[in-house]
Structure formats: structure tokens, C-alpha cells
PDBML (XML) file of the C-alpha atoms, coordinates in Angstrom:
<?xml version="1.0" encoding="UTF-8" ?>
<PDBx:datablock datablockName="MODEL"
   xmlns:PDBx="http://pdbml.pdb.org/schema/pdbx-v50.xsd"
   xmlns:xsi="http://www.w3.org/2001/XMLSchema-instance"
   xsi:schemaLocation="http://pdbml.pdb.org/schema/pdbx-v50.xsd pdbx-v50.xsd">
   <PDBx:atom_siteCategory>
      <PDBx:atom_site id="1">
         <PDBx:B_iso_or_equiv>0.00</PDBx:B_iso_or_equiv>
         <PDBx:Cartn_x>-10.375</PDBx:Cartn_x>
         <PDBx:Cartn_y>10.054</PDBx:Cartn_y>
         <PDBx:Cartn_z>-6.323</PDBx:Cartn_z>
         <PDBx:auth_asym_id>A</PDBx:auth_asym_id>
         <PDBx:auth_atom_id>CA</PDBx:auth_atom_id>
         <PDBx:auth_comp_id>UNK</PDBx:auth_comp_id>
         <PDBx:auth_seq_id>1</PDBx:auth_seq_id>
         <PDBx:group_PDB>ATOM</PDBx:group_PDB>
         <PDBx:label_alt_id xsi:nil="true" />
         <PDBx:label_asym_id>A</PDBx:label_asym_id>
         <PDBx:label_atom_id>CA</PDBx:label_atom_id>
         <PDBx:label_comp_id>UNK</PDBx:label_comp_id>
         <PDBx:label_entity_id>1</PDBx:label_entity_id>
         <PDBx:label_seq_id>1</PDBx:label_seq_id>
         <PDBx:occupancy>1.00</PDBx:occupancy>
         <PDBx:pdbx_PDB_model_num>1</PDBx:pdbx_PDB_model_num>
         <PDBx:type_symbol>C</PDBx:type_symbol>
      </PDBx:atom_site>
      <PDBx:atom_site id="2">
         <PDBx:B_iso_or_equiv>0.00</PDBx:B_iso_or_equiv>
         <PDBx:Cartn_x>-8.495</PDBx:Cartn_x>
         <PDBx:Cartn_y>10.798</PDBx:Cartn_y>
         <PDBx:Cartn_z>-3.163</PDBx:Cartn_z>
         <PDBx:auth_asym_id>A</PDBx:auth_asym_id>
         <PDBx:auth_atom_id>CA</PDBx:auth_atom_id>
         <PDBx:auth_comp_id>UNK</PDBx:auth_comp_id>
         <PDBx:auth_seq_id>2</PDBx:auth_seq_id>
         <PDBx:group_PDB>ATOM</PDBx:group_PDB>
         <PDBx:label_alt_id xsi:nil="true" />
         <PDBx:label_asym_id>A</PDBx:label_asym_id>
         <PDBx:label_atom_id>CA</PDBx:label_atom_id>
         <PDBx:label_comp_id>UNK</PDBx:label_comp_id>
         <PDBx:label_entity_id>1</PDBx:label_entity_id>
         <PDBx:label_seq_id>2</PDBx:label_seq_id>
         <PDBx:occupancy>1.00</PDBx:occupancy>
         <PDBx:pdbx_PDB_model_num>1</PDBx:pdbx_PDB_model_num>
         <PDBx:type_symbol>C</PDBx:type_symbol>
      </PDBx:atom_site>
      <PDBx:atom_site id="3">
         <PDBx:B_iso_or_equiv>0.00</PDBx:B_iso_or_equiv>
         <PDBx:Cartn_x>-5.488</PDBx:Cartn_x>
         <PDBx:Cartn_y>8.547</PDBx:Cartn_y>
         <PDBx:Cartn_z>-3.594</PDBx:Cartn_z>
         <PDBx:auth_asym_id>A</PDBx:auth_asym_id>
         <PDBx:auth_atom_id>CA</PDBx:auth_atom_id>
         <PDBx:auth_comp_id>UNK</PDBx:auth_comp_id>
         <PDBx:auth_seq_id>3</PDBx:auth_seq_id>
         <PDBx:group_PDB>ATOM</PDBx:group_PDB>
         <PDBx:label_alt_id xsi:nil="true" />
         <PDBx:label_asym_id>A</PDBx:label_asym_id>
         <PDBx:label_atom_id>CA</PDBx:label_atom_id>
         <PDBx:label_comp_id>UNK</PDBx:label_comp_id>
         <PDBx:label_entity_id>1</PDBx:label_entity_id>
         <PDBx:label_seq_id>3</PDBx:label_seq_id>
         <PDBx:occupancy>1.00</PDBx:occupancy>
         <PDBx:pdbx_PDB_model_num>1</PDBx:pdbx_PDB_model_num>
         <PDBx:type_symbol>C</PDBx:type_symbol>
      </PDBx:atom_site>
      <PDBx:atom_site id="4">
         <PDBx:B_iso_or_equiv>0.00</PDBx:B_iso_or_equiv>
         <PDBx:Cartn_x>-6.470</PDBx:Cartn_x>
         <PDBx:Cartn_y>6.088</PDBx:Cartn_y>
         <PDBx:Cartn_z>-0.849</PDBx:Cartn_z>
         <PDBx:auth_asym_id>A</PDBx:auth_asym_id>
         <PDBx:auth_atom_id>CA</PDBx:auth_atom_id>
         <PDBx:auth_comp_id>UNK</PDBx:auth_comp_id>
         <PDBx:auth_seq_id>4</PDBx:auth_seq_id>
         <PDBx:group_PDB>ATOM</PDBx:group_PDB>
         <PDBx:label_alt_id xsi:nil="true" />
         <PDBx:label_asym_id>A</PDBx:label_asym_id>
         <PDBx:label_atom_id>CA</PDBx:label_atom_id>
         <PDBx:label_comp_id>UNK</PDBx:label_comp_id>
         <PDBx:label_entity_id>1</PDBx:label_entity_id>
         <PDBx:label_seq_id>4</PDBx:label_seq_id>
         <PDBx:occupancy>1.00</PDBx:occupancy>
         <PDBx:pdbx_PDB_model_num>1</PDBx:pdbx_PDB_model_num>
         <PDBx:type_symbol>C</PDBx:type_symbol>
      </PDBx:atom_site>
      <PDBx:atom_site id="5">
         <PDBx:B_iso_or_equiv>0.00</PDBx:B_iso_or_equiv>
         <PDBx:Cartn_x>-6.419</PDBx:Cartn_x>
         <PDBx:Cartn_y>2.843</PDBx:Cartn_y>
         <PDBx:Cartn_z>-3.486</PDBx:Cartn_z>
         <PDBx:auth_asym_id>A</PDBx:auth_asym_id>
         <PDBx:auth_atom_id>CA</PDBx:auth_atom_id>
         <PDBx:auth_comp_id>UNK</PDBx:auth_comp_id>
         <PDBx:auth_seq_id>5</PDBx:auth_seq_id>
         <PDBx:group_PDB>ATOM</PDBx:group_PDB>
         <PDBx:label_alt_id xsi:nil="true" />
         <PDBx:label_asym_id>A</PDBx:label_asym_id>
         <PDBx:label_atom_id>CA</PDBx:label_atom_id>
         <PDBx:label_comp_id>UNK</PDBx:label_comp_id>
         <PDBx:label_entity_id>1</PDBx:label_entity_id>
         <PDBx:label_seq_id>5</PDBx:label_seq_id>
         <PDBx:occupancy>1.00</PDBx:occupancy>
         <PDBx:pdbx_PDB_model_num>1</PDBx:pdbx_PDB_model_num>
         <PDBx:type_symbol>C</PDBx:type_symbol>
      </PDBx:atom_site>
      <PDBx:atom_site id="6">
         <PDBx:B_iso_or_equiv>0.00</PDBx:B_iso_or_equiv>
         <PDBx:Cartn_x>-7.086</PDBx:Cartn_x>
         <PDBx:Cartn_y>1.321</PDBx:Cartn_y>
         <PDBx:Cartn_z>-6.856</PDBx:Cartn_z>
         <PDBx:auth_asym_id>A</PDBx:auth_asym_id>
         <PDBx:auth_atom_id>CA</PDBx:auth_atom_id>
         <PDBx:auth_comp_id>UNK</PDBx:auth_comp_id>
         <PDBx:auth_seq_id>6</PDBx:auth_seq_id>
         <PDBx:group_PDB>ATOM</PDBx:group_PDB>
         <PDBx:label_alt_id xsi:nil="true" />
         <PDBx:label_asym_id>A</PDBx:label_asym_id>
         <PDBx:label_atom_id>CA</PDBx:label_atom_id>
         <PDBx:label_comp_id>UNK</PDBx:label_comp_id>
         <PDBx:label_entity_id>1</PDBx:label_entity_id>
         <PDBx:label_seq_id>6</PDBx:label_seq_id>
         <PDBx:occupancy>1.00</PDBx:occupancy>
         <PDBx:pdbx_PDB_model_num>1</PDBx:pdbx_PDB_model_num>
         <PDBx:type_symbol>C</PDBx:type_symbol>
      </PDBx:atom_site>
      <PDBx:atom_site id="7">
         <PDBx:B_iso_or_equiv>0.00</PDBx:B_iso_or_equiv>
         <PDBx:Cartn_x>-9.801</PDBx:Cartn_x>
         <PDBx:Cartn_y>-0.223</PDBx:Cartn_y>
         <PDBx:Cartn_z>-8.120</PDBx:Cartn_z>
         <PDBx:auth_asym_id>A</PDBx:auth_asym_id>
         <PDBx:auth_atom_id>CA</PDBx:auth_atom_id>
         <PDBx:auth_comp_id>UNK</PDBx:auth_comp_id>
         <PDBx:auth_seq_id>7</PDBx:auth_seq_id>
         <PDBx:group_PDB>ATOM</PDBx:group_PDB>
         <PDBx:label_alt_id xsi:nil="true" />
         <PDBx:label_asym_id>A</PDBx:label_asym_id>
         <PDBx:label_atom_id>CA</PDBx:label_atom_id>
         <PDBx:label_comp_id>UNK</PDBx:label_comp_id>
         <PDBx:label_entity_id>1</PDBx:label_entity_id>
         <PDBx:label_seq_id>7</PDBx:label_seq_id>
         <PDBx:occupancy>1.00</PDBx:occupancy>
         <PDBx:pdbx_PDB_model_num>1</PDBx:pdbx_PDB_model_num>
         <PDBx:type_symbol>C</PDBx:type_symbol>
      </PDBx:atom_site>
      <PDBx:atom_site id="8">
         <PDBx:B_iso_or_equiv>0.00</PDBx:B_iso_or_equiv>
         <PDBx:Cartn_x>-11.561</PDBx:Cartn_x>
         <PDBx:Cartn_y>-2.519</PDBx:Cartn_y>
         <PDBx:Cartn_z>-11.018</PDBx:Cartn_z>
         <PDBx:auth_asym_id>A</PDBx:auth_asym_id>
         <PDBx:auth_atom_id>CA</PDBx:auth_atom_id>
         <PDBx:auth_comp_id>UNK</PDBx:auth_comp_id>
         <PDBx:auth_seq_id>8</PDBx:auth_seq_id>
         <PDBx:group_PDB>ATOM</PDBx:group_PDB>
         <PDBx:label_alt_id xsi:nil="true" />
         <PDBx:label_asym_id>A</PDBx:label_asym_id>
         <PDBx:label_atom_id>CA</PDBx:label_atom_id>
         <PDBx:label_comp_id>UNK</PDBx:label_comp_id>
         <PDBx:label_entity_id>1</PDBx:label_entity_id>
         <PDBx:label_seq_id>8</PDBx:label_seq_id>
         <PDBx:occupancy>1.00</PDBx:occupancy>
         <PDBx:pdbx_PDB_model_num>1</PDBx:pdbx_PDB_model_num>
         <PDBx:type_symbol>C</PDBx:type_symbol>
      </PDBx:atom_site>
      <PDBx:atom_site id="9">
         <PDBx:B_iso_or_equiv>0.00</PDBx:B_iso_or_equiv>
         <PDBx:Cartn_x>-15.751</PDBx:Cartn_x>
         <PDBx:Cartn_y>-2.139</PDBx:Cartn_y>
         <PDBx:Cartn_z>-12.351</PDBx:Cartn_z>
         <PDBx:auth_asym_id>A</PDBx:auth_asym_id>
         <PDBx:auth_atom_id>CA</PDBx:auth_atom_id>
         <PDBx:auth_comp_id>UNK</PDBx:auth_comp_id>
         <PDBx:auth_seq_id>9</PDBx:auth_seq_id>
         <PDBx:group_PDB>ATOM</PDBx:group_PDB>
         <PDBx:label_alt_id xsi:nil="true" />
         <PDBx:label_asym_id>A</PDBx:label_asym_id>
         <PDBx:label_atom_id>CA</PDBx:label_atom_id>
         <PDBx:label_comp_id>UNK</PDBx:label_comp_id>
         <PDBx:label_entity_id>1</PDBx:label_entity_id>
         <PDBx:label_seq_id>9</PDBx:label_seq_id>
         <PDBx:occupancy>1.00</PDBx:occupancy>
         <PDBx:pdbx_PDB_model_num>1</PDBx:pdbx_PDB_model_num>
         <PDBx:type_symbol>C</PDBx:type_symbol>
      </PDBx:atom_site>
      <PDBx:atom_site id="10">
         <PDBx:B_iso_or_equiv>0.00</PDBx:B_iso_or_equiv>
         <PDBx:Cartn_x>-16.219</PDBx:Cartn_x>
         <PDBx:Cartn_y>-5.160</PDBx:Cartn_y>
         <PDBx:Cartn_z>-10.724</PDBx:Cartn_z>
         <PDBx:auth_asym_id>A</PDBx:auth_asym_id>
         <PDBx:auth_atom_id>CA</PDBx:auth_atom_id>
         <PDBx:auth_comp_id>UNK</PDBx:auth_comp_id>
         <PDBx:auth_seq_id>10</PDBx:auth_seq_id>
         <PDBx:group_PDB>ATOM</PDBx:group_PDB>
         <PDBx:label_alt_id xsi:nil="true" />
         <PDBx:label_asym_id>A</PDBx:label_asym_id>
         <PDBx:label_atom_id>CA</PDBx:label_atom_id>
         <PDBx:label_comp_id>UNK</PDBx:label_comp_id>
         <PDBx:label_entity_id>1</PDBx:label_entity_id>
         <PDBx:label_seq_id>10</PDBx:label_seq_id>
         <PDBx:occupancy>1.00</PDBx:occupancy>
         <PDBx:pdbx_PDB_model_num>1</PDBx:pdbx_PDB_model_num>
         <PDBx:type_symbol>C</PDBx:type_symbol>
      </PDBx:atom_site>
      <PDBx:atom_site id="11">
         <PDBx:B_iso_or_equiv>0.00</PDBx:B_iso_or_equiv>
         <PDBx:Cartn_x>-15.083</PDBx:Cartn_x>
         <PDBx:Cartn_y>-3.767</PDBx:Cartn_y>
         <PDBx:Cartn_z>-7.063</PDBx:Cartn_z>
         <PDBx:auth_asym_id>A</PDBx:auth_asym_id>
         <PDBx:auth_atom_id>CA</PDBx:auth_atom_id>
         <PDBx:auth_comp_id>UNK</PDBx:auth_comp_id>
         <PDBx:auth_seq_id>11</PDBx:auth_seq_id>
         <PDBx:group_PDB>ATOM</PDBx:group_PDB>
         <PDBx:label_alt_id xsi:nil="true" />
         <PDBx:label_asym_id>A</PDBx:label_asym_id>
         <PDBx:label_atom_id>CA</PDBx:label_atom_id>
         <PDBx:label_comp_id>UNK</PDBx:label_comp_id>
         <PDBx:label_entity_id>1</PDBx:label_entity_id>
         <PDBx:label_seq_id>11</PDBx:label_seq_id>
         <PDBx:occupancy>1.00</PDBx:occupancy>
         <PDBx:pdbx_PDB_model_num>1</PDBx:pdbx_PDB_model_num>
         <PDBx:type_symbol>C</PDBx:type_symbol>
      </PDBx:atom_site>
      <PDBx:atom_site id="12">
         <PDBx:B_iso_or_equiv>0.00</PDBx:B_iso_or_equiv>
         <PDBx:Cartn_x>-11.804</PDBx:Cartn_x>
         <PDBx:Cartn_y>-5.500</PDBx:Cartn_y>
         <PDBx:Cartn_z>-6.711</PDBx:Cartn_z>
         <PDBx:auth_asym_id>A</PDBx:auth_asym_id>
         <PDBx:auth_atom_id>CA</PDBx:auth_atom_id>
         <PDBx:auth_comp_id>UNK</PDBx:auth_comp_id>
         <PDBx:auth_seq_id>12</PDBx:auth_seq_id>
         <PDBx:group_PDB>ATOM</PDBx:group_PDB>
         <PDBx:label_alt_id xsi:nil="true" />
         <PDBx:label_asym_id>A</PDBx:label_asym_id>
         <PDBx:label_atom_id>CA</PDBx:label_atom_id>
         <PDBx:label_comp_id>UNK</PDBx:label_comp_id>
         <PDBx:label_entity_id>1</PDBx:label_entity_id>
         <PDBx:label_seq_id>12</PDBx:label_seq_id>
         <PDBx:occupancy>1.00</PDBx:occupancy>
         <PDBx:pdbx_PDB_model_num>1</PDBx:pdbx_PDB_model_num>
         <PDBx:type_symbol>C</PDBx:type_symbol>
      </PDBx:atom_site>
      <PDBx:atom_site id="13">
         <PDBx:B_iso_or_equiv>0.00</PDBx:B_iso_or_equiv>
         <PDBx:Cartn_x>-9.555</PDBx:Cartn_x>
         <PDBx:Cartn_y>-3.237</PDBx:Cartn_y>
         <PDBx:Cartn_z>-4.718</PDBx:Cartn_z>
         <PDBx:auth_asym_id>A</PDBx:auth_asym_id>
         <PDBx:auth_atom_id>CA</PDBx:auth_atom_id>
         <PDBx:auth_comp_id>UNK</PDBx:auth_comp_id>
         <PDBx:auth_seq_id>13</PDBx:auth_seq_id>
         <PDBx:group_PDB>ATOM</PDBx:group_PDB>
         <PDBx:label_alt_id xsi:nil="true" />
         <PDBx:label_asym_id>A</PDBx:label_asym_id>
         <PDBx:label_atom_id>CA</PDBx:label_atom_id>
         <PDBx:label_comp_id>UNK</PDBx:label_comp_id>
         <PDBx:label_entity_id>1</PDBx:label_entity_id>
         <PDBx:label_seq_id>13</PDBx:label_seq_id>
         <PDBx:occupancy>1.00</PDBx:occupancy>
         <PDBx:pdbx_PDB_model_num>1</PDBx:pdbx_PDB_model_num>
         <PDBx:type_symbol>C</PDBx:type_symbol>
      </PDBx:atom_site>
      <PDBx:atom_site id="14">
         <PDBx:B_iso_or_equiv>0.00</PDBx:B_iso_or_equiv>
         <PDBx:Cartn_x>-6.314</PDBx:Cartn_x>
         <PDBx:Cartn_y>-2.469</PDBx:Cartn_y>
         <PDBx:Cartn_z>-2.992</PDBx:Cartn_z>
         <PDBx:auth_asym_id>A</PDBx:auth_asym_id>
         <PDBx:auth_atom_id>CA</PDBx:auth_atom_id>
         <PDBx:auth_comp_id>UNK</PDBx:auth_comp_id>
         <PDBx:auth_seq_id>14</PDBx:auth_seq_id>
         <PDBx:group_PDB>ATOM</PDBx:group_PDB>
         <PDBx:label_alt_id xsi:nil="true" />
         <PDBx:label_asym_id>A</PDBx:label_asym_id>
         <PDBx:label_atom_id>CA</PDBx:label_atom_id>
         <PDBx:label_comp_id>UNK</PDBx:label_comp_id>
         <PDBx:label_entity_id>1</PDBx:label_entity_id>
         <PDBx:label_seq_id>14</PDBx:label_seq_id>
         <PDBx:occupancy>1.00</PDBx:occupancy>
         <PDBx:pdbx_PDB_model_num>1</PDBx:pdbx_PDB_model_num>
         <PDBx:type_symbol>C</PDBx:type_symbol>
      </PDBx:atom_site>
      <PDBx:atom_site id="15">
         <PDBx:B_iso_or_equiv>0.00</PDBx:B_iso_or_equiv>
         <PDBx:Cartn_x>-5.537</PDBx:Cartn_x>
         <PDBx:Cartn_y>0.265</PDBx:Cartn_y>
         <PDBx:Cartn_z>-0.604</PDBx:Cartn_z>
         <PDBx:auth_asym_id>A</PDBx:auth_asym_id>
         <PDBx:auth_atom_id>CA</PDBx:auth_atom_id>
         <PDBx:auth_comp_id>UNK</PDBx:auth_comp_id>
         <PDBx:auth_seq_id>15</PDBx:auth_seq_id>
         <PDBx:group_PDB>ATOM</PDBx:group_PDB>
         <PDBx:label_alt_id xsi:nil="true" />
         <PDBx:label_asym_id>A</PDBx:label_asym_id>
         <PDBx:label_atom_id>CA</PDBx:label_atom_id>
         <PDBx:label_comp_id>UNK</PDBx:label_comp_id>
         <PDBx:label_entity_id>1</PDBx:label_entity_id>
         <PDBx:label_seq_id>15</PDBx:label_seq_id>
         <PDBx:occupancy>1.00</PDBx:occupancy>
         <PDBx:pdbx_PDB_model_num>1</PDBx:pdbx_PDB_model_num>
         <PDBx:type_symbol>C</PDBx:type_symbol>
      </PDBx:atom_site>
      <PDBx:atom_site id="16">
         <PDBx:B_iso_or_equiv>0.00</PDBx:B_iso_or_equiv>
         <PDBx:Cartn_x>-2.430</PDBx:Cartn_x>
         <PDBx:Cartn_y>2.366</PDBx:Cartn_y>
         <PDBx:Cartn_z>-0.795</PDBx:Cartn_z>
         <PDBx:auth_asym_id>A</PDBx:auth_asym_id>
         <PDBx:auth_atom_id>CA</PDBx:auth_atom_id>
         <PDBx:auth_comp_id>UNK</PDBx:auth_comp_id>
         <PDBx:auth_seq_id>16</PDBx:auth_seq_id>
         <PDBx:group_PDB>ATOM</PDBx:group_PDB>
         <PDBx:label_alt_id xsi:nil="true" />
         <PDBx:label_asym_id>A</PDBx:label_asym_id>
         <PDBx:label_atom_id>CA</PDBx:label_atom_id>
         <PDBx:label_comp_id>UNK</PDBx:label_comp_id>
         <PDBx:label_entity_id>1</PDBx:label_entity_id>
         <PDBx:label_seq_id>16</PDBx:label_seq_id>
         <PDBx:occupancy>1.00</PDBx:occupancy>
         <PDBx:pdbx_PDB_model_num>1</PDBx:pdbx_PDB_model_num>
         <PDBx:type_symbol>C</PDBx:type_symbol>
      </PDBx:atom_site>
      <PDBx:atom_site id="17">
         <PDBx:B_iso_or_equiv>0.00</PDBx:B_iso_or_equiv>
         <PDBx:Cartn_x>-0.688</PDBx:Cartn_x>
         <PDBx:Cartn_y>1.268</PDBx:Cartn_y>
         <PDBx:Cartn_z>2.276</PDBx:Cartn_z>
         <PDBx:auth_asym_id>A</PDBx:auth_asym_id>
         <PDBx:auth_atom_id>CA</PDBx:auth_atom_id>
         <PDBx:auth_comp_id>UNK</PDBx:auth_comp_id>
         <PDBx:auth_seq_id>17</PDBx:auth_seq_id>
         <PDBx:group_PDB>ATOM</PDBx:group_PDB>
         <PDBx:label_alt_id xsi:nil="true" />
         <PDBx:label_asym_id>A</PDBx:label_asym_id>
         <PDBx:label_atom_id>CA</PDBx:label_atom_id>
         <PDBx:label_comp_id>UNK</PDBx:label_comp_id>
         <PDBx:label_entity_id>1</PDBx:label_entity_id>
         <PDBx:label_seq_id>17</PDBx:label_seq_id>
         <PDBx:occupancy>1.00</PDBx:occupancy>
         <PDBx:pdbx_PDB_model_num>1</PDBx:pdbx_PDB_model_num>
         <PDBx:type_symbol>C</PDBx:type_symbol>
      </PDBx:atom_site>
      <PDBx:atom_site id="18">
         <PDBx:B_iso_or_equiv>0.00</PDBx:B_iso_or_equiv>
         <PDBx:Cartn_x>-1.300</PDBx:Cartn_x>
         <PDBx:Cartn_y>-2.962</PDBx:Cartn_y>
         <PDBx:Cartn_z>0.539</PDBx:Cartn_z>
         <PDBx:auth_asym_id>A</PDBx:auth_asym_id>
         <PDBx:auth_atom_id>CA</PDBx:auth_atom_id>
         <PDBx:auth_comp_id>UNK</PDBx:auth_comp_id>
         <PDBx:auth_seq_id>18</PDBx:auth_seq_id>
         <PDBx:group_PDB>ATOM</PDBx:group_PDB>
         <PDBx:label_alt_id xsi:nil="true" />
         <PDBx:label_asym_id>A</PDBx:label_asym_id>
         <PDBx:label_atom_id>CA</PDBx:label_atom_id>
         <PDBx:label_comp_id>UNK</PDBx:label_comp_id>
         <PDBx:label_entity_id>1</PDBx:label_entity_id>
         <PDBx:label_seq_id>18</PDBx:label_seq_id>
         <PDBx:occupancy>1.00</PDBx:occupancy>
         <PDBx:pdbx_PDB_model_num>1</PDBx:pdbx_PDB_model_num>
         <PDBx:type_symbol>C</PDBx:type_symbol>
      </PDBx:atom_site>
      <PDBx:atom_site id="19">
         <PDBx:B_iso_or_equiv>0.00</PDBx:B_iso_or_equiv>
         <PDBx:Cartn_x>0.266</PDBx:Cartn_x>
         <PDBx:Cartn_y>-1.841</PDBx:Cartn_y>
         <PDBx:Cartn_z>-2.158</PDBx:Cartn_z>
         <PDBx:auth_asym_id>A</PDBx:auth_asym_id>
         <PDBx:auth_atom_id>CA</PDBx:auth_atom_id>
         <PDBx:auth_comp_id>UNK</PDBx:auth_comp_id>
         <PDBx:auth_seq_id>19</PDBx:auth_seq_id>
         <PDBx:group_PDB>ATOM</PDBx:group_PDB>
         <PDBx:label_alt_id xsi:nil="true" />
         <PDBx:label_asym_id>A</PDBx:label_asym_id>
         <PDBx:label_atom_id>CA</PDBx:label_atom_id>
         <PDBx:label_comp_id>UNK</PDBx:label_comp_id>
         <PDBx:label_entity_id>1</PDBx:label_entity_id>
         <PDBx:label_seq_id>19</PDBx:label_seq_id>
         <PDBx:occupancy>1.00</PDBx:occupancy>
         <PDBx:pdbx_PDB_model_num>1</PDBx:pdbx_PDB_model_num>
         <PDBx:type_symbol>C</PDBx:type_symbol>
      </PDBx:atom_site>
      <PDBx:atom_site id="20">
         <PDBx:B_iso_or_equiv>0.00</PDBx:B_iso_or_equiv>
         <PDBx:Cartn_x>3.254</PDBx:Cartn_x>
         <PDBx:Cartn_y>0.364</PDBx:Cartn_y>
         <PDBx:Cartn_z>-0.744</PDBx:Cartn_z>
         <PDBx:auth_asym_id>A</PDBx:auth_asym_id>
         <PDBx:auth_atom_id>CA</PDBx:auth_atom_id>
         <PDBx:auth_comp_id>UNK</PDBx:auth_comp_id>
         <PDBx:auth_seq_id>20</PDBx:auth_seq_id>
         <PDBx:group_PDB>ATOM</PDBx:group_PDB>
         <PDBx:label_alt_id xsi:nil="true" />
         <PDBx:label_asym_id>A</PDBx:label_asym_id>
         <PDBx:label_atom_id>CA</PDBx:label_atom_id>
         <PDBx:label_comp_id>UNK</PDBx:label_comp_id>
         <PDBx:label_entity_id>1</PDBx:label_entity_id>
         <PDBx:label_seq_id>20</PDBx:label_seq_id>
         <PDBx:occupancy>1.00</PDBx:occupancy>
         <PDBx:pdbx_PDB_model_num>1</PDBx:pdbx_PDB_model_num>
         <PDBx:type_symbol>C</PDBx:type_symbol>
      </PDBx:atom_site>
      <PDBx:atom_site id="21">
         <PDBx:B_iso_or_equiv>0.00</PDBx:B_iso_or_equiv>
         <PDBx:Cartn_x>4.037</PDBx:Cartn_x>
         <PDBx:Cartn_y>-2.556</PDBx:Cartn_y>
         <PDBx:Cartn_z>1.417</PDBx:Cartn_z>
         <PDBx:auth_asym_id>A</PDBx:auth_asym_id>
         <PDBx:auth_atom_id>CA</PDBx:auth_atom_id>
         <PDBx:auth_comp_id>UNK</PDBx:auth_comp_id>
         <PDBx:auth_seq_id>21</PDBx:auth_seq_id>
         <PDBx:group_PDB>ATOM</PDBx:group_PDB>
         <PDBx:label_alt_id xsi:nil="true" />
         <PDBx:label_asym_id>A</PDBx:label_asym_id>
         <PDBx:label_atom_id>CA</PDBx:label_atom_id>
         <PDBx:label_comp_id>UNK</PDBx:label_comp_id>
         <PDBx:label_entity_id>1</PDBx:label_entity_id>
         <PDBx:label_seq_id>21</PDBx:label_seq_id>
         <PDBx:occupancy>1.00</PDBx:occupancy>
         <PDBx:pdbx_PDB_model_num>1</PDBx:pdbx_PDB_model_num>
         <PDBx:type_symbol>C</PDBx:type_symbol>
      </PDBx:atom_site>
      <PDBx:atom_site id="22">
         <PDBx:B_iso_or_equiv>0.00</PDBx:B_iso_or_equiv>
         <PDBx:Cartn_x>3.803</PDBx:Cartn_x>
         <PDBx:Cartn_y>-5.138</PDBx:Cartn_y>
         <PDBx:Cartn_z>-1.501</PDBx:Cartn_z>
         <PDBx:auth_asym_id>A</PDBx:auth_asym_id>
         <PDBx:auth_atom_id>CA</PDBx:auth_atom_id>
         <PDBx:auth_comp_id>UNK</PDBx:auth_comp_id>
         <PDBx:auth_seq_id>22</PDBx:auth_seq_id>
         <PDBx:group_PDB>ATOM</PDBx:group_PDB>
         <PDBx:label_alt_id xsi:nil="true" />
         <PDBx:label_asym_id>A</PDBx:label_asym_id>
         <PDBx:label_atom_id>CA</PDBx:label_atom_id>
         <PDBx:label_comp_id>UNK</PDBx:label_comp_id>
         <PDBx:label_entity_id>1</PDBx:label_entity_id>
         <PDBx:label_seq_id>22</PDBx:label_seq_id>
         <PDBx:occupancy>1.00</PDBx:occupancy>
         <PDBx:pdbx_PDB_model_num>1</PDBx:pdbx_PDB_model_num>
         <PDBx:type_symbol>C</PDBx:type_symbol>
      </PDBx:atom_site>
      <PDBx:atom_site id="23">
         <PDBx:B_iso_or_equiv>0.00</PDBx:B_iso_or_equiv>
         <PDBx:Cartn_x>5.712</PDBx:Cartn_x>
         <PDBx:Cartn_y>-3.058</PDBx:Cartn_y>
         <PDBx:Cartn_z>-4.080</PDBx:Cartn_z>
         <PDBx:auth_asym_id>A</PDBx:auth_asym_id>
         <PDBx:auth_atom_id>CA</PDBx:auth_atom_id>
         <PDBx:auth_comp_id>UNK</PDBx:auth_comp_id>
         <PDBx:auth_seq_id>23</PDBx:auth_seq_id>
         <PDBx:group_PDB>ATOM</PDBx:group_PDB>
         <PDBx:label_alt_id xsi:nil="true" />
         <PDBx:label_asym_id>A</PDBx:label_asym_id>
         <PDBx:label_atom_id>CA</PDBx:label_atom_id>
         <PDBx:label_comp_id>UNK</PDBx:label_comp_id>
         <PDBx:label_entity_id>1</PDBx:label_entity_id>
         <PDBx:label_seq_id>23</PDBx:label_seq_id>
         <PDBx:occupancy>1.00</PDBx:occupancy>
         <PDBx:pdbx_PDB_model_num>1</PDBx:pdbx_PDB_model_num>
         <PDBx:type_symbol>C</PDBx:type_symbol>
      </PDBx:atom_site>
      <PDBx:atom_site id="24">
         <PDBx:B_iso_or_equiv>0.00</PDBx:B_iso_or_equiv>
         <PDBx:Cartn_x>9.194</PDBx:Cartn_x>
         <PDBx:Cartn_y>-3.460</PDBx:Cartn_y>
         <PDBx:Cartn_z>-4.959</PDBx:Cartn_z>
         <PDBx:auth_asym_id>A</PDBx:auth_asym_id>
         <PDBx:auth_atom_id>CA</PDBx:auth_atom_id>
         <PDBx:auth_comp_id>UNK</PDBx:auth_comp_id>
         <PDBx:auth_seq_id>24</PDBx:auth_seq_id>
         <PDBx:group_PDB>ATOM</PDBx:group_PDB>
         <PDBx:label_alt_id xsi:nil="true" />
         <PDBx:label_asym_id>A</PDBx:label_asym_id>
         <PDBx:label_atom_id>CA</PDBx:label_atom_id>
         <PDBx:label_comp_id>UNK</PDBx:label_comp_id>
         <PDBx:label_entity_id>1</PDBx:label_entity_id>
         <PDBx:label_seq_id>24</PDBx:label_seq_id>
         <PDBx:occupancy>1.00</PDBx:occupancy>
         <PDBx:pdbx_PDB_model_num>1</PDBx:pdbx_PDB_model_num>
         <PDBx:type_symbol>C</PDBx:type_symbol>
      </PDBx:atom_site>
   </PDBx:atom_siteCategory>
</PDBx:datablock>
């Protein structure tokens, strides 16, 4: 809800900054 990551039902996530950094 805020923005601060992305997530899956089962709990799997990754925070903002994780995925900035591992983006292209």
C-alpha cells in the first residue's frame, strides 16, 4: 500500500530500493 515493495500470497517480497538497484 505505501510503495515500499512488492509482494506474492505466499509472503515472498522485494523492497523498492532491491528492485531499483536490480532493474535495468
Amino acid at each position: 500500500e505505501d510503495g515500499r515493495g512488492i509482494y506474492w500470497p505466499n509472503g515472498l517480497d522485494f523492497c523498492a530500493d532491491f528492485l531499483k538497484r536490480s532493474s535495468f
